[in-house]
Protein backbone atom coordinates (compact mmCIF):
# COMPACT_ATOMS: atom_id res chain seq x y z
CA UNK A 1 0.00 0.00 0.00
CA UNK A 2 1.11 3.33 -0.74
CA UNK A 3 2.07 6.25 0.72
CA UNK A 4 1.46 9.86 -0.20
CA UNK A 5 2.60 12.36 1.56
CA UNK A 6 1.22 16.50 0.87
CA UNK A 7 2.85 19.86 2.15
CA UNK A 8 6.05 17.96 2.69
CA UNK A 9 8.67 20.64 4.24
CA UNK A 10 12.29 19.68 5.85
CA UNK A 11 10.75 18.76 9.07
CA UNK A 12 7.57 17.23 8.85
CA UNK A 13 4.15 16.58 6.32
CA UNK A 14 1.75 18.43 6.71
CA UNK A 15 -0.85 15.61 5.39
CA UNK A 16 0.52 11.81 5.18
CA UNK A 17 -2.10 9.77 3.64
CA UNK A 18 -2.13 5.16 4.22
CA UNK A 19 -4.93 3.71 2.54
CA UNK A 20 -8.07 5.53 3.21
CA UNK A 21 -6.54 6.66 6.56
CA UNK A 22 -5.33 10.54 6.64
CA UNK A 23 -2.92 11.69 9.57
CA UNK A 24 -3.02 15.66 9.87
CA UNK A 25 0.39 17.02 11.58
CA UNK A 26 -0.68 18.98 14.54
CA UNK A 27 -2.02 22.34 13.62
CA UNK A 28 -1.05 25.71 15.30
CA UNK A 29 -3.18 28.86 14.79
CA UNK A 30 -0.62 30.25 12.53
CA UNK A 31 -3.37 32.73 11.33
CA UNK A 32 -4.20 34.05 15.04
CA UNK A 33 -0.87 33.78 16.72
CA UNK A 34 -1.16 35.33 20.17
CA UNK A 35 -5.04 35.36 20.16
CA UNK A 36 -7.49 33.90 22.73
CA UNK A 37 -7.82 30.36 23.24
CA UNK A 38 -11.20 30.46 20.98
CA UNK A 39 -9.35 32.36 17.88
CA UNK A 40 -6.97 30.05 17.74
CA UNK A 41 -8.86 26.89 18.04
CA UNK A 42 -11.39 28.55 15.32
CA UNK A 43 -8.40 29.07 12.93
CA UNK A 44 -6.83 25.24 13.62
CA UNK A 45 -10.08 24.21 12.79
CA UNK A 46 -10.56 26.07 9.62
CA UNK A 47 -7.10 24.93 8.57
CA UNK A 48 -8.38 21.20 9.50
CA UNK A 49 -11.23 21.92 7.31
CA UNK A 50 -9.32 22.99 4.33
CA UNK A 51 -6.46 19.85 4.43
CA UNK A 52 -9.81 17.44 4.68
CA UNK A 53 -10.94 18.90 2.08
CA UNK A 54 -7.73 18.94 -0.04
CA UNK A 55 -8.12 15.15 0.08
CA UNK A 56 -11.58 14.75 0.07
CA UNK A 57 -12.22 13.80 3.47
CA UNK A 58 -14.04 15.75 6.21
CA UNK A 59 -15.01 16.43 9.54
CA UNK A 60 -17.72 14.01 9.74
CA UNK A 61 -14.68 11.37 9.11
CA UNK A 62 -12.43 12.37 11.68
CA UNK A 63 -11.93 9.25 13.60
CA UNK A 64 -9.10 10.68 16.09
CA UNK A 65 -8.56 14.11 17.50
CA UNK A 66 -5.66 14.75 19.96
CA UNK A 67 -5.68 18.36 21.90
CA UNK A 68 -2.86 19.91 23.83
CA UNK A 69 -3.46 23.47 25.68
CA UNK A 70 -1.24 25.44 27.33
CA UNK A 71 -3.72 26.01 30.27
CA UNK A 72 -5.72 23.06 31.24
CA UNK A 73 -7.91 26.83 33.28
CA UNK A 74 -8.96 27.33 29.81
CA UNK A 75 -10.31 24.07 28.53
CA UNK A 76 -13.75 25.37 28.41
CA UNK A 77 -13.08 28.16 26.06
CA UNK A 78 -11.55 25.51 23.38
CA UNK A 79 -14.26 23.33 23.76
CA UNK A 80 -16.75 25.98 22.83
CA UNK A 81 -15.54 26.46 19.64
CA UNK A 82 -14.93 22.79 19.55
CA UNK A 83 -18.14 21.48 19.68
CA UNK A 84 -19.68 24.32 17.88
CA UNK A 85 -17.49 21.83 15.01
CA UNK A 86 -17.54 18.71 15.70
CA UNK A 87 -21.06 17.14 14.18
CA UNK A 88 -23.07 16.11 16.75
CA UNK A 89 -23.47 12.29 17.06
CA UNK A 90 -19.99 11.76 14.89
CA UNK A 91 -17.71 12.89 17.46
CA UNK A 92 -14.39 11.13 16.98
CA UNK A 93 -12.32 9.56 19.66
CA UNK A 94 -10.28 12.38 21.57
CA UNK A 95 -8.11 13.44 24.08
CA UNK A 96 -6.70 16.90 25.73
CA UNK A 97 -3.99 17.41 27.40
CA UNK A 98 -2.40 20.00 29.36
CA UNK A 99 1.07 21.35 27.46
CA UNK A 100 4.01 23.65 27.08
CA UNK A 101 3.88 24.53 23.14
CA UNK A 102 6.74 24.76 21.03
CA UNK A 103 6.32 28.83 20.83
CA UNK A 104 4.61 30.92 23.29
CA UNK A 105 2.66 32.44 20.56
CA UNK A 106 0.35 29.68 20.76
CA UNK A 107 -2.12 27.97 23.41
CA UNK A 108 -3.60 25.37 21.38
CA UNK A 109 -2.59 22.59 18.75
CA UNK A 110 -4.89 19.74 17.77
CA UNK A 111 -3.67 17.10 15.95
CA UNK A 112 -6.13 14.73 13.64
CA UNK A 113 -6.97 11.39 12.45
CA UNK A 114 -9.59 10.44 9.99
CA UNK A 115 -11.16 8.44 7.22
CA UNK A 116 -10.81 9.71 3.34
């Protein structure tokens, strides 16, 4: 089985794709660095939106979601926007974790897992 890997930089892919399985690197909110917890979770999300799409997967096929936050204080304000996303009755497996980030411009990164 093949693998095909999209947005490939020096470090890491950005999309890796196994079969009909798509692994999103965890997503920072490059478009609201140094915003709230909500703005940045709403841009990671948008971003997750747009690589599902790219491969013609979506939301409603995310099968794995993994959550770090920088301040476990503010958990409620990322799952607001959350599960203002997530489709109700399709919610994929998940977890959230309390977590230094590699820059302090950020407070959340959410990694994904889903079906194409």
């Amino acid at each position: 089985m093949s693998i095909e890997r999209r947005h490939v930089g020096d470090r890491m892919s950005q999309i890796v794709i196994h079969g009909d399985t798509v692994y999103l690197a965890g997503q920072v909110a490059s478009g609201a660095p140094g915003g709230t917890m909500a703005e940045q979770t709403r841009d990671i999300l948008e971003r997750i939106d747009g690589y599902l799409a790219e491969v013609g997967s979506n939301k409603r096929k995310v099968l794995r979601a993994t959550i770090w936050i920088t301040d476990m204080a503010r958990f409620n304000e990322m799952n607001e926007v959350w599960d203002a996303w997530v489709v109700e009755g399709e919610t994929p497996a998940r977890a959230c974790v309390e977590s230094q980030l590699a820059s302090p411009d950020f407070c959340v990164e959410i990694s994904i897992i889903a079906a194409r």
